[in-house]
N, C-alpha and C. Protein backbone atom coordinates (compact mmCIF):
# COMPACT_ATOMS: atom_id res chain seq x y z
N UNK A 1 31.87 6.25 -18.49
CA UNK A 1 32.47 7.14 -19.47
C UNK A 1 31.54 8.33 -19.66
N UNK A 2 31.90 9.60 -19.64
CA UNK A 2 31.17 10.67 -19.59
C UNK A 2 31.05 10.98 -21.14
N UNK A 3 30.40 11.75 -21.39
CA UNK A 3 30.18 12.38 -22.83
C UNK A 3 30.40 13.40 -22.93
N UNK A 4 31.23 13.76 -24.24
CA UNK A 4 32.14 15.34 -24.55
C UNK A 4 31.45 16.23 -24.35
N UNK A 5 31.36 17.66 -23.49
CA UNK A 5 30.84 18.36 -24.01
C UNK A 5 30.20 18.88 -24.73
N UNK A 6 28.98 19.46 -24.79
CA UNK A 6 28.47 20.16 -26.07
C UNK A 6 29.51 21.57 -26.28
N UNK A 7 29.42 21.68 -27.58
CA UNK A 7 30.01 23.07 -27.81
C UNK A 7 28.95 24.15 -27.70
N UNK A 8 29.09 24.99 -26.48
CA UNK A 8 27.82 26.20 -26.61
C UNK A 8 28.25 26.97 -27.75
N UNK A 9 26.92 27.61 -28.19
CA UNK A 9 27.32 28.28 -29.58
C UNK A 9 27.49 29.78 -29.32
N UNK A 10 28.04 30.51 -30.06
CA UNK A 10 28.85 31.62 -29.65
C UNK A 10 27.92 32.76 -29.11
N UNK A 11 26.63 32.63 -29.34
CA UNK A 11 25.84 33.62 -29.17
C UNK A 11 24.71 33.30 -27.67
N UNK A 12 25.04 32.10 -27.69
CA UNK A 12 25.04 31.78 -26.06
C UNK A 12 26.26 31.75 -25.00
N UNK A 13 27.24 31.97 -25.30
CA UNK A 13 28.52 32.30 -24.23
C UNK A 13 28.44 32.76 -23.04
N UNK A 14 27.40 33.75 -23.45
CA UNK A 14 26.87 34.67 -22.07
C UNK A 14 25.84 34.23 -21.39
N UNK A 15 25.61 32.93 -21.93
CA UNK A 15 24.33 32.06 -20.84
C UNK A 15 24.46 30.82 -20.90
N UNK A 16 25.61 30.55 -20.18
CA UNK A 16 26.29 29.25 -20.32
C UNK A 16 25.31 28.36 -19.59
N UNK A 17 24.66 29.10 -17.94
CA UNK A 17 23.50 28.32 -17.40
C UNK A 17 22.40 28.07 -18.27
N UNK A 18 21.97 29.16 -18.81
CA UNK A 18 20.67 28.88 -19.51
C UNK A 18 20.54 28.00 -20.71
N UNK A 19 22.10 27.79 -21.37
CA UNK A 19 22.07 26.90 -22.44
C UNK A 19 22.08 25.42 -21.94
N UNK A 20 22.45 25.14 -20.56
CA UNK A 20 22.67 23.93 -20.28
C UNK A 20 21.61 23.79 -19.69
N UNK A 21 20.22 24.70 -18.94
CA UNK A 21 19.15 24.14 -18.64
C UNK A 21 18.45 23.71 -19.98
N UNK A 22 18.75 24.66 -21.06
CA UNK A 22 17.79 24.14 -22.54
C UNK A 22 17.79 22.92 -22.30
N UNK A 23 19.54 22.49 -22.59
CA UNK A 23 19.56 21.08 -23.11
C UNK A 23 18.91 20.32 -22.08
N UNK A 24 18.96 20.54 -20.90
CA UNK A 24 18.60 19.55 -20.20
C UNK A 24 17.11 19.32 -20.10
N UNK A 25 16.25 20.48 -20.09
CA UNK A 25 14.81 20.12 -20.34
C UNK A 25 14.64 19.51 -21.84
N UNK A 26 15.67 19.95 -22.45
CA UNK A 26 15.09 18.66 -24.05
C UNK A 26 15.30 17.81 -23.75
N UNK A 27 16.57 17.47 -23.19
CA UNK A 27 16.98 15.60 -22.57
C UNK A 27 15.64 14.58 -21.64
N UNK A 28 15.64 15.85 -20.65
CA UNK A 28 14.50 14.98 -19.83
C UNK A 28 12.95 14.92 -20.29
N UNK A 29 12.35 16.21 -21.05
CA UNK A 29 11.09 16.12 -22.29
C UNK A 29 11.31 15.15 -22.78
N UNK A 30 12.24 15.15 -23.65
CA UNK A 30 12.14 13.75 -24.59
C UNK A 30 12.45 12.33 -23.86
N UNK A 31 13.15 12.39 -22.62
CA UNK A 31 12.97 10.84 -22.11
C UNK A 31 11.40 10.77 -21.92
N UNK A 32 10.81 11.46 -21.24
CA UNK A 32 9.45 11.06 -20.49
C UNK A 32 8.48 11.48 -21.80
N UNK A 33 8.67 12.19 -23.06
CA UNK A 33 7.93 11.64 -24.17
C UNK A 33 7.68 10.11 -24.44
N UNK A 34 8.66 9.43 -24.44
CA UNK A 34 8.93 8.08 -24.84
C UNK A 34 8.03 7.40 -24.01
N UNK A 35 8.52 7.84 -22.76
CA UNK A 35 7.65 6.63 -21.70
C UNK A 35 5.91 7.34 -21.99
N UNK A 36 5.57 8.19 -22.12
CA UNK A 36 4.34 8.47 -22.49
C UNK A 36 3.67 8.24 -23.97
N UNK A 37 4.62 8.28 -24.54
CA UNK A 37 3.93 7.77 -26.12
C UNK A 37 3.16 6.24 -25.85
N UNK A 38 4.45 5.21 -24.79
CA UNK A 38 4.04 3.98 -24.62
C UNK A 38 2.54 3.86 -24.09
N UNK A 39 2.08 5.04 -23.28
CA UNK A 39 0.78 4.87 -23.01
C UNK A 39 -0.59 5.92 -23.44
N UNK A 40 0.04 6.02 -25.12
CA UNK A 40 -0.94 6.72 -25.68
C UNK A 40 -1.15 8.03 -25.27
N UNK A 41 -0.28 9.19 -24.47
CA UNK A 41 -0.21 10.56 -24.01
C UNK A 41 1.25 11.47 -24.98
N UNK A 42 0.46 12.33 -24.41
CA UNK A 42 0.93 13.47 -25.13
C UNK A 42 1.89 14.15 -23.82
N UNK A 43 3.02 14.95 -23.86
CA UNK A 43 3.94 15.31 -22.88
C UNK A 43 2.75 16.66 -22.42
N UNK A 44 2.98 16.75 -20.93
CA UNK A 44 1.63 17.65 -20.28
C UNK A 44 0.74 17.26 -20.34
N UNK A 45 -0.24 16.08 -20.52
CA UNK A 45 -1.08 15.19 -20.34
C UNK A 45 -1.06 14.73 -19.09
N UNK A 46 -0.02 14.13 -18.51
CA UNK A 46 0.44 13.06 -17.89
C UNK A 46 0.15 14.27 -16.31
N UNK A 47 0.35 15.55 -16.50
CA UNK A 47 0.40 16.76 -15.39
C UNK A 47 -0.97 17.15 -15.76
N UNK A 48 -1.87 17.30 -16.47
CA UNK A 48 -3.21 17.49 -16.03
C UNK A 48 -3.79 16.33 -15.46
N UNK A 49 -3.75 14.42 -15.79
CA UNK A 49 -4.37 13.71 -15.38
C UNK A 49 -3.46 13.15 -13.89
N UNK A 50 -2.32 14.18 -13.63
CA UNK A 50 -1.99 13.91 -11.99
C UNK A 50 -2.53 15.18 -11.08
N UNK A 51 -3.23 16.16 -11.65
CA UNK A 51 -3.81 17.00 -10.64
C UNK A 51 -5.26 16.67 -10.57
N UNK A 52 -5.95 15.63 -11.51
CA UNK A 52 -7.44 15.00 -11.39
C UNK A 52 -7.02 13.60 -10.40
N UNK A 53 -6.16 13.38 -10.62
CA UNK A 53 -6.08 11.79 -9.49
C UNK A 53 -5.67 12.50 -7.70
N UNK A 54 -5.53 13.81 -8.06
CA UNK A 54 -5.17 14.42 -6.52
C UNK A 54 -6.44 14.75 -5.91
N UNK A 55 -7.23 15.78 -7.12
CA UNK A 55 -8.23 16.09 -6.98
C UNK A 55 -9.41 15.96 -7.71
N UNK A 56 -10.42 14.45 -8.36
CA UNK A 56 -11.11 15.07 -9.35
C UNK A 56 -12.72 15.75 -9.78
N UNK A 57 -12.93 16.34 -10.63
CA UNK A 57 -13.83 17.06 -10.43
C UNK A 57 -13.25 18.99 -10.78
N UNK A 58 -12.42 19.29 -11.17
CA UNK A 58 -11.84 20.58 -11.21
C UNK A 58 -12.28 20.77 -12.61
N UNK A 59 -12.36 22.50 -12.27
CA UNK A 59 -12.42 23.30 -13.39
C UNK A 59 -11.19 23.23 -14.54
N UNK A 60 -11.60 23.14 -15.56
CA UNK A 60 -10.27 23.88 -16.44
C UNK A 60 -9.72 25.02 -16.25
N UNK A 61 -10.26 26.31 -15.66
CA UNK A 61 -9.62 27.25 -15.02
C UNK A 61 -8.70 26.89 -13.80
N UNK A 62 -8.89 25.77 -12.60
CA UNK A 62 -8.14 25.22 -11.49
C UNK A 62 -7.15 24.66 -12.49
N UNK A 63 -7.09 23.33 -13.69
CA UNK A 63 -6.28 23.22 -14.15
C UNK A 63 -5.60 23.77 -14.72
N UNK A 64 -5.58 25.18 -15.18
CA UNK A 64 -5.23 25.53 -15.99
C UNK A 64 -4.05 26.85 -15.32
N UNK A 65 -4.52 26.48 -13.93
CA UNK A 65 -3.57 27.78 -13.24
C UNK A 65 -2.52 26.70 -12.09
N UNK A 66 -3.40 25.37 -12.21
CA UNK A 66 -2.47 24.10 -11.62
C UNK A 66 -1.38 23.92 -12.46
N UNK A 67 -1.34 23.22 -13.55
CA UNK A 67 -0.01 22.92 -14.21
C UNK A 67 0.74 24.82 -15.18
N UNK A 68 0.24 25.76 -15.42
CA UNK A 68 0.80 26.63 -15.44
C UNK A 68 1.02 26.70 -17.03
N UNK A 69 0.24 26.23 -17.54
CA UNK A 69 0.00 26.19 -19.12
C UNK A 69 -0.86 26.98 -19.95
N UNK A 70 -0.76 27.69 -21.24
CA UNK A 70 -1.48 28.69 -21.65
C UNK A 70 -3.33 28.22 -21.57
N UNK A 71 -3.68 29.00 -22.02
CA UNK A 71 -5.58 28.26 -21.52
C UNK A 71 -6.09 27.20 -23.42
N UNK A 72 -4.89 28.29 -24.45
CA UNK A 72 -4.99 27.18 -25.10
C UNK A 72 -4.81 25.39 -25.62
N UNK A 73 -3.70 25.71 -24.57
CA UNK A 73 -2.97 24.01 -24.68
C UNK A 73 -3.60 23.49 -23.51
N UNK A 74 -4.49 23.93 -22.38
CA UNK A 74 -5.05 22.94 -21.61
C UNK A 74 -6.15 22.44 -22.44
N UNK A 75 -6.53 23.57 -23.09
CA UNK A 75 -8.36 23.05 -23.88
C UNK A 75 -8.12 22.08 -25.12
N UNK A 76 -6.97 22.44 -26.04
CA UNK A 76 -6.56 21.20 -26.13
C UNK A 76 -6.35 20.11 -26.15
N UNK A 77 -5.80 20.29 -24.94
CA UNK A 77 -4.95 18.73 -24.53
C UNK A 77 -6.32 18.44 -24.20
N UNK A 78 -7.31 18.71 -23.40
CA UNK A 78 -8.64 18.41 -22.64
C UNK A 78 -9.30 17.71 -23.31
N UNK A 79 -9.09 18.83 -24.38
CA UNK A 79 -9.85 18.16 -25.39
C UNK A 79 -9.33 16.82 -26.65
N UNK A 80 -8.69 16.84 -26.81
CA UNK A 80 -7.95 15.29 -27.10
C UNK A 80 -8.11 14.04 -26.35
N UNK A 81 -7.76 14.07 -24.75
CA UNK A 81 -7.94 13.00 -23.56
C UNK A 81 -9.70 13.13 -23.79
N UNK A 82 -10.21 13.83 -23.99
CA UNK A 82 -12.15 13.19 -24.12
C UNK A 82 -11.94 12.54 -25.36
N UNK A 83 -11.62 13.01 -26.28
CA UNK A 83 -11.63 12.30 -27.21
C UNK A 83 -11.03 10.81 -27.22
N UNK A 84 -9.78 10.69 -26.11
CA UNK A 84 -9.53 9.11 -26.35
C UNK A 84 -10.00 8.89 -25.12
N UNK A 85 -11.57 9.09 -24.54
CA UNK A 85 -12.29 8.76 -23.60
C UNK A 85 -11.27 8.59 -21.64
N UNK A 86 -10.36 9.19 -21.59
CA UNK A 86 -9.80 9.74 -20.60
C UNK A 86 -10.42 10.21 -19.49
N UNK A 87 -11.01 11.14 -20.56
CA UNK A 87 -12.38 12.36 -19.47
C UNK A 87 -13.17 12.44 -19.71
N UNK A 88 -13.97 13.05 -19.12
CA UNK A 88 -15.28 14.00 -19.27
C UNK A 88 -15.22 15.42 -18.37
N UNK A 89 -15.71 16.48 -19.76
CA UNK A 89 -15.82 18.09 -19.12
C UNK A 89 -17.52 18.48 -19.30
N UNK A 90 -17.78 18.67 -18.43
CA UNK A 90 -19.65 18.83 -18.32
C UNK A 90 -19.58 20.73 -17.96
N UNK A 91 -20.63 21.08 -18.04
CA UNK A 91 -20.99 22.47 -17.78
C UNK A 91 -21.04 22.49 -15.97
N UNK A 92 -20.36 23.43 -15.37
CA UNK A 92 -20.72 22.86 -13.86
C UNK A 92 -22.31 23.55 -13.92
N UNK A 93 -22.63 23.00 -12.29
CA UNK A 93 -24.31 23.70 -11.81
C UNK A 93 -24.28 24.77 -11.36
N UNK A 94 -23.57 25.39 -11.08
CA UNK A 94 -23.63 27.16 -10.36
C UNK A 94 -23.12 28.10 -11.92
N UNK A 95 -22.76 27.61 -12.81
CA UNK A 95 -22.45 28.84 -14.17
C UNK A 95 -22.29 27.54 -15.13
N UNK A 96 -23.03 27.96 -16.08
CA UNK A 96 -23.07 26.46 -17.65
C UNK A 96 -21.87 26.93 -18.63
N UNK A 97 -21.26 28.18 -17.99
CA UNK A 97 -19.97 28.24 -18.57
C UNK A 97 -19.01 27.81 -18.27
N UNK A 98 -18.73 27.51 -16.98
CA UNK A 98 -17.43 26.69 -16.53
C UNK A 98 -17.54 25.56 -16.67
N UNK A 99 -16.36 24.62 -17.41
CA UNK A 99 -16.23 23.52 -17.47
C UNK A 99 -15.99 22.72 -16.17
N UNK A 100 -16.67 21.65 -16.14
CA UNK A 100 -15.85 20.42 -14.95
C UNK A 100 -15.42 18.84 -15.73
N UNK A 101 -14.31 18.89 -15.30
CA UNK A 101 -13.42 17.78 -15.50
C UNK A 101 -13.07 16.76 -14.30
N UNK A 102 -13.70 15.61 -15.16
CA UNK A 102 -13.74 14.25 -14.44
C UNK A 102 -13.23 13.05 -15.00
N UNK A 103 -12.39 12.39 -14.56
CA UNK A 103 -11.39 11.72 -14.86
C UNK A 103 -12.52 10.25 -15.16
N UNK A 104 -12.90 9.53 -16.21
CA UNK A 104 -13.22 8.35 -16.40
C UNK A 104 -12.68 6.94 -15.75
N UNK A 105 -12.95 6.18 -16.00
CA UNK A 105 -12.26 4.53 -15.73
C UNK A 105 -10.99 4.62 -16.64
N UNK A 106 -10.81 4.56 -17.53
CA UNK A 106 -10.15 4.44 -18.43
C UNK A 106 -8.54 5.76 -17.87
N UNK A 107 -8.83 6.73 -17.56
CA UNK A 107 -8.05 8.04 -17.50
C UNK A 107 -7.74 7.49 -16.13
N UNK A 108 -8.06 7.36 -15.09
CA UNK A 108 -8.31 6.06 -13.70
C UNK A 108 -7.20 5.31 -13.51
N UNK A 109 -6.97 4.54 -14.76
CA UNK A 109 -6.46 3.64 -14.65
C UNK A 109 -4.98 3.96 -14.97
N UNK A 110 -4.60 5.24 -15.40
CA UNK A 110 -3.41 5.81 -15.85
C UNK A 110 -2.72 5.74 -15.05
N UNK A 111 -3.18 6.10 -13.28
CA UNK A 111 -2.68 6.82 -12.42
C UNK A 111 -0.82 5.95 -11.89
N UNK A 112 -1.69 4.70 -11.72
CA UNK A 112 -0.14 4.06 -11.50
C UNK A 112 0.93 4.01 -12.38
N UNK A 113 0.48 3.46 -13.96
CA UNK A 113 1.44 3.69 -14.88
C UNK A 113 2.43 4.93 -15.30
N UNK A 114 1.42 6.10 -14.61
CA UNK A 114 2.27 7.63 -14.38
C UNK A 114 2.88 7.64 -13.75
N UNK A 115 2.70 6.78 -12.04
CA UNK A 115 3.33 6.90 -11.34
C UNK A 115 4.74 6.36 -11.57
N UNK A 116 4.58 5.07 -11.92
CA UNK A 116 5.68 4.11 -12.33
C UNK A 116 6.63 5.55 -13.00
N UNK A 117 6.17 5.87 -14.35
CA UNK A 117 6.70 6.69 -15.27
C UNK A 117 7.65 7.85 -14.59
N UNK A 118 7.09 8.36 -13.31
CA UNK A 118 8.00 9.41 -12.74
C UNK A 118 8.83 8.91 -11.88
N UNK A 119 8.63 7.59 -11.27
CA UNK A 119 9.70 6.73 -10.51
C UNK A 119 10.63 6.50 -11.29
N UNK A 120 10.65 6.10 -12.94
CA UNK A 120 11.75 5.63 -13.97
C UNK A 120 12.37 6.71 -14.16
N UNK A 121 11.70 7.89 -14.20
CA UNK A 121 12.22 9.31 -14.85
C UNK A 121 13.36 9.62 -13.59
N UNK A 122 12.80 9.84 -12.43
CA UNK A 122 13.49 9.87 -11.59
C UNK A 122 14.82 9.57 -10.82
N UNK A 123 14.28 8.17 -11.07
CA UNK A 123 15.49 7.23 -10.96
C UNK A 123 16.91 7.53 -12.00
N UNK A 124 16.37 7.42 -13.38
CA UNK A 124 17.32 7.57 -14.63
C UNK A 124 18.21 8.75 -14.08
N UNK A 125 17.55 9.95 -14.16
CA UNK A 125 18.19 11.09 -13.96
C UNK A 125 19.20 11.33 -12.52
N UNK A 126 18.91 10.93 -11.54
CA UNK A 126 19.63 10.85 -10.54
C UNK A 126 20.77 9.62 -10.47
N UNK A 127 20.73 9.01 -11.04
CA UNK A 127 21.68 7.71 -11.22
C UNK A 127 22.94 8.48 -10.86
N UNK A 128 23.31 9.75 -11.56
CA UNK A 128 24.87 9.29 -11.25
C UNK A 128 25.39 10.38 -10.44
N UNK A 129 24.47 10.88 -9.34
CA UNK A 129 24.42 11.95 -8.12
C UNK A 129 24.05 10.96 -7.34
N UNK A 130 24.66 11.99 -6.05
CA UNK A 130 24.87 11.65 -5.08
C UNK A 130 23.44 12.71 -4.38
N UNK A 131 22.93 12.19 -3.32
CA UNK A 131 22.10 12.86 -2.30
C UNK A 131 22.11 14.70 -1.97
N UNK A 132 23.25 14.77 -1.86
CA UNK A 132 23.44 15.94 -1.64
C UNK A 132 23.30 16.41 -3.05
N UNK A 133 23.90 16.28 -3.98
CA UNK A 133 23.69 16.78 -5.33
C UNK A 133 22.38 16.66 -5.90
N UNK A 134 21.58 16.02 -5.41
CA UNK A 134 20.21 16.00 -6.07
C UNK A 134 19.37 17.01 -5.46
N UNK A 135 19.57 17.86 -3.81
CA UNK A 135 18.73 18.14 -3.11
C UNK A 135 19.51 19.85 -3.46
N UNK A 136 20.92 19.76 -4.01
CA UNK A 136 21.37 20.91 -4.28
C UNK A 136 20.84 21.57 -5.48
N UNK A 137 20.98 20.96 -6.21
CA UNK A 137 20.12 20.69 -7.67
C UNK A 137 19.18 21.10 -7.66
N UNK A 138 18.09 20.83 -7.15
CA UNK A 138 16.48 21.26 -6.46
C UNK A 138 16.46 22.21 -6.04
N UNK A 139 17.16 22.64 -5.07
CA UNK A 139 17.51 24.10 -4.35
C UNK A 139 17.76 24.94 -5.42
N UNK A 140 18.66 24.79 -6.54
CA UNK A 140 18.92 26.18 -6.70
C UNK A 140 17.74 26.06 -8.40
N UNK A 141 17.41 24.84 -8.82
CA UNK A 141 16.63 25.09 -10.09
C UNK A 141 15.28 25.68 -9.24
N UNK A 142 14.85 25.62 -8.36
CA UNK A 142 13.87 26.20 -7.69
C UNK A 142 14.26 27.47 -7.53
N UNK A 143 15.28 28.09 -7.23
CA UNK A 143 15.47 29.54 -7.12
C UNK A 143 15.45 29.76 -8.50
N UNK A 144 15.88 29.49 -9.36
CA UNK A 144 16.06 29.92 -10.55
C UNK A 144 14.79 30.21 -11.25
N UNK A 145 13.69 29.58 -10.80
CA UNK A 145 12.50 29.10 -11.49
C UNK A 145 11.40 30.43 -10.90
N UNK A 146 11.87 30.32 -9.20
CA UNK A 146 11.38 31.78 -8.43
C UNK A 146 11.81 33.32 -9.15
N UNK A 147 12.88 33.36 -9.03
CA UNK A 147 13.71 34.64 -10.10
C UNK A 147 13.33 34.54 -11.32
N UNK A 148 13.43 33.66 -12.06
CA UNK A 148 12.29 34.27 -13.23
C UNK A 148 10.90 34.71 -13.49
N UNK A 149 9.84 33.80 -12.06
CA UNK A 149 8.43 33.97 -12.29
C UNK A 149 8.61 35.62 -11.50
N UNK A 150 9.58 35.84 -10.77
CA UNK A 150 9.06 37.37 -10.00
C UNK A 150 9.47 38.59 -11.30
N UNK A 151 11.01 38.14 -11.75
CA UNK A 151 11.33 38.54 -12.86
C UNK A 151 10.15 39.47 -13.77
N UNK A 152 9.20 38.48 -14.12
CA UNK A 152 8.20 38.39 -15.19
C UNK A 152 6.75 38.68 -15.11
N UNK A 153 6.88 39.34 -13.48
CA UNK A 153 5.75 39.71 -13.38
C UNK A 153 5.25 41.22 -13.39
């Protein structure tokens, strides 16, 4: 059984796409909030401690141009995950101003439960597409995503 329509509101009419990507990044934010609350993270947490399990040892400047987030909400968030012993950010040895970020035992041990987390996310959301619709899907939210970053530059 499908679910009624939302009613777009009149002052979105003229962005019928853009109102239905809103909803849909609130739909899928707030699923993968949930599954991250369960493991003590914050939403964008979960995307800085998967570019330290790729690579760790990075600057907060590398992270911070990796997940594509203002420089205040990485230092932040950075700074929260040290606080629930996640990480550690040390002064690097070539400048005592750049931070380096190193993923602990504890932040370590996240990696599969994230993983799991984007396999569930994944899964959920594609349930009721078909192959071609998922890879079409991808195709064009990727153009969409290109046309705005050139858009905006």
């Amino acid at each position: 059984m499908t679910e009624p329509a939302r009613r777009v509101p009149g002052t979105a009419r003229e962005g019928r796409l853009s109102y239905a990507v809103f909803l849909l990044a609130r739909a899928h934010r707030g699923y993968a909030a949930d599954m991250l609350r369960d493991m003590k993270l914050h939403p964008g947490q979960e995307l800085l401690l998967m570019q330290l399990f790729d690579r760790d040892g990075q600057t907060q400047s590398e992270l911070l141009e990796a997940v594509g987030l203002d420089h205040s909400t990485v230092s932040k968030s950075l700074r929260r995950m040290q606080e629930a012993g996640l990480l550690t950010r040390e002064p690097a040895e070539h400048d005592r101003r750049v931070m380096v970020v190193h993923l602990t035992d504890k932040g370590r041990a996240l990696e599969e439960p994230i993983a799991n987390m984007w396999r569930t996310l994944e899964r959920v959301s594609v349930r009721n597409l078909t192959e071609d619709q998922v890879e079409a899907f991808t195709a064009v939210a990727h153009a969409i995503e290109q046309t705005l970053k050139s858009d905006s530059s």
